[in-house]
Protein backbone atom coordinates (compact mmCIF):
# COMPACT_ATOMS: atom_id res chain seq x y z
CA UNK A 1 -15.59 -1.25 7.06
CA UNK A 2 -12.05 -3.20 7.41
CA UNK A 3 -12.07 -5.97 9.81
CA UNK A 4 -8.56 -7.51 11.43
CA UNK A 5 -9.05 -10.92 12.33
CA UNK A 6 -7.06 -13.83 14.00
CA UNK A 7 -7.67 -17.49 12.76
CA UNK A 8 -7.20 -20.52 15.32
CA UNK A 9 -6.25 -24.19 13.84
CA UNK A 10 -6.98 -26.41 16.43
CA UNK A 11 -5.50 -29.56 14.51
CA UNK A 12 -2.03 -27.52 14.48
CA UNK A 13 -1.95 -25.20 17.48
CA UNK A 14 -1.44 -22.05 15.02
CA UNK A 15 -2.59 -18.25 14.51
CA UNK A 16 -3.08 -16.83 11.07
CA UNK A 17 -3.44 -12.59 11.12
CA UNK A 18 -5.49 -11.27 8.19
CA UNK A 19 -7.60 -8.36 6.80
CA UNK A 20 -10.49 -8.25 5.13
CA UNK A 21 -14.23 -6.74 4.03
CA UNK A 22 -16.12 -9.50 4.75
CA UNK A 23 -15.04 -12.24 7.45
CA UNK A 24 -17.38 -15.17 6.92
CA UNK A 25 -16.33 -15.14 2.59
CA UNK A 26 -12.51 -14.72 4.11
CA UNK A 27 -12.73 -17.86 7.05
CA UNK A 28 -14.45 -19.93 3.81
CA UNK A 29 -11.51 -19.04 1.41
CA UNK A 30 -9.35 -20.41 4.46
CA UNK A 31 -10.72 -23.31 4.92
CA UNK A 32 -11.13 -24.38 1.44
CA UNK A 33 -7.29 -24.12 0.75
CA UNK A 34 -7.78 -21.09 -1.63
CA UNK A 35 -5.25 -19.23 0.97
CA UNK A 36 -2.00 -20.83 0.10
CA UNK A 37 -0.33 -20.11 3.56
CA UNK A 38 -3.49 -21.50 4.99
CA UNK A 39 -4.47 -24.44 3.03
CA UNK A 40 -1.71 -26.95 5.25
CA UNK A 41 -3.48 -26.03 8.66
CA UNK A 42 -6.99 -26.75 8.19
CA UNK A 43 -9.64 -26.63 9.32
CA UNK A 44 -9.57 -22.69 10.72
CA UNK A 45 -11.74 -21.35 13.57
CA UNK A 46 -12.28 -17.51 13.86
CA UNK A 47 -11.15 -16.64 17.39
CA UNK A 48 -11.06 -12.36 17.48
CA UNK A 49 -12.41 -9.52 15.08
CA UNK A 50 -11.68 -6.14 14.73
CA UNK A 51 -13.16 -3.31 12.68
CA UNK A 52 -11.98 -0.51 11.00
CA UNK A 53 -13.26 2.87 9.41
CA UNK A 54 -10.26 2.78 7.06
CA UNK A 55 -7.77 0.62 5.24
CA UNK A 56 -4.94 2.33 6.29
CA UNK A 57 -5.88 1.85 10.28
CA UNK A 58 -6.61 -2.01 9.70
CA UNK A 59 -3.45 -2.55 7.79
CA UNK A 60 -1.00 -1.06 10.58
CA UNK A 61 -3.49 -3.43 13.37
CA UNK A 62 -2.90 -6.38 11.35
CA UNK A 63 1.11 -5.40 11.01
CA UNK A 64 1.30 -4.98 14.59
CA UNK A 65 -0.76 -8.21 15.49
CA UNK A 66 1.99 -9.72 13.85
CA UNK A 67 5.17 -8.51 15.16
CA UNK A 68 6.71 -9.55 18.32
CA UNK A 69 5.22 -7.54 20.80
CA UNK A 70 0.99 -8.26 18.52
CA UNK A 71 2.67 -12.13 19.33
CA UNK A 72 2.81 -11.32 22.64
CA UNK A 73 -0.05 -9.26 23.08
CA UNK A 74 -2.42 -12.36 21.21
CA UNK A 75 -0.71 -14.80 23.15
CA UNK A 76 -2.27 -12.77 26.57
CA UNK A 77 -5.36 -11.84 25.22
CA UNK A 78 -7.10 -14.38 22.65
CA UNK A 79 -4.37 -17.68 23.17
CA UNK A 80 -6.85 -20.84 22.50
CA UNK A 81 -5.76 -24.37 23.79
CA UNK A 82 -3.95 -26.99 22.32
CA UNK A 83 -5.94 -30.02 21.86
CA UNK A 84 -9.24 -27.57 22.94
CA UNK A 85 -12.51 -30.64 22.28
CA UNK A 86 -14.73 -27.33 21.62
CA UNK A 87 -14.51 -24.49 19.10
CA UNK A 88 -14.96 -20.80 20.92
CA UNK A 89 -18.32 -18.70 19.63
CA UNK A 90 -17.90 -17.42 16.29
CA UNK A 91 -17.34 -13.55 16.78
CA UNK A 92 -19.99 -11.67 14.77
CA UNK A 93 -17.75 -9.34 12.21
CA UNK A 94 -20.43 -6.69 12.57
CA UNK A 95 -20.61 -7.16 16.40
CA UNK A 96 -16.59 -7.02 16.64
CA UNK A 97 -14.90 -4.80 18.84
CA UNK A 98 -15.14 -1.40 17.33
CA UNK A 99 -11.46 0.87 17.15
CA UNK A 100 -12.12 4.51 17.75
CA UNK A 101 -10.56 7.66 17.05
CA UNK A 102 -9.33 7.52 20.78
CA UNK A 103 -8.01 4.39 20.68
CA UNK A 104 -6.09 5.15 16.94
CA UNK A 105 -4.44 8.12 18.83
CA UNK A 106 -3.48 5.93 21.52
CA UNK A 107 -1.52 3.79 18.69
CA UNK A 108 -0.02 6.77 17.12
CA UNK A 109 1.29 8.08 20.71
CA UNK A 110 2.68 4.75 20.86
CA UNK A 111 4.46 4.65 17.54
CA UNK A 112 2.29 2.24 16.09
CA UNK A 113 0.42 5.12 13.42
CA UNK A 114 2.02 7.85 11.54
């Protein structure tokens, strides 16, 4: 299983897109500045999960989510607050939002899978 995930820094008011296997390990390498692009906009928060059957299916997810229109899209859907004094709940990877083989079609109708 492939998860997509967005990354909230309150202290900085920034998004960080990423894929991985395991989301918990990932969030830790974050947040202990293992993740170059990270390390300057700690401490992270994991705001939205999504899994994956394949690789290949998270990859183009985590290329859309951050495009202009996957901008737009996360500022609509999963946008967290500037100066927020609370952290959201801490989606469960293996609880996350589940892509099926309906909703990859759908992204392949709409250009978004080859």
């Amino acid at each position: 299983m492939y998860y997509v995930y967005v990354l909230y820094s309150v202290s900085f008011n920034r998004m960080y897109v990423g894929m991985t296997v395991n989301c918990e390990v990932r969030l830790k390498e974050h947040n202990s500045g293992k993740t170059p692009s990270t390390r300057a906009f700690v401490p992270w928060v994991l705001i939205h999960t999504e899994n994956y059957l394949t690789r290949g299916d998270a990859r183009i997810r985590e290329k859309y989510l951050k495009s202009a229109a996957g901008r737009r899209w996360r500022k609509e859907h999963i946008q967290w607050p500037r100066g927020a004094t609370e952290y959201p709940p801490v989606p469960n990877c293996r609880s996350a939002r589940s892509v099926g083989a309906h909703q990859i079609s759908a992204l392949r109708v709409a250009g978004l899978k080859k």
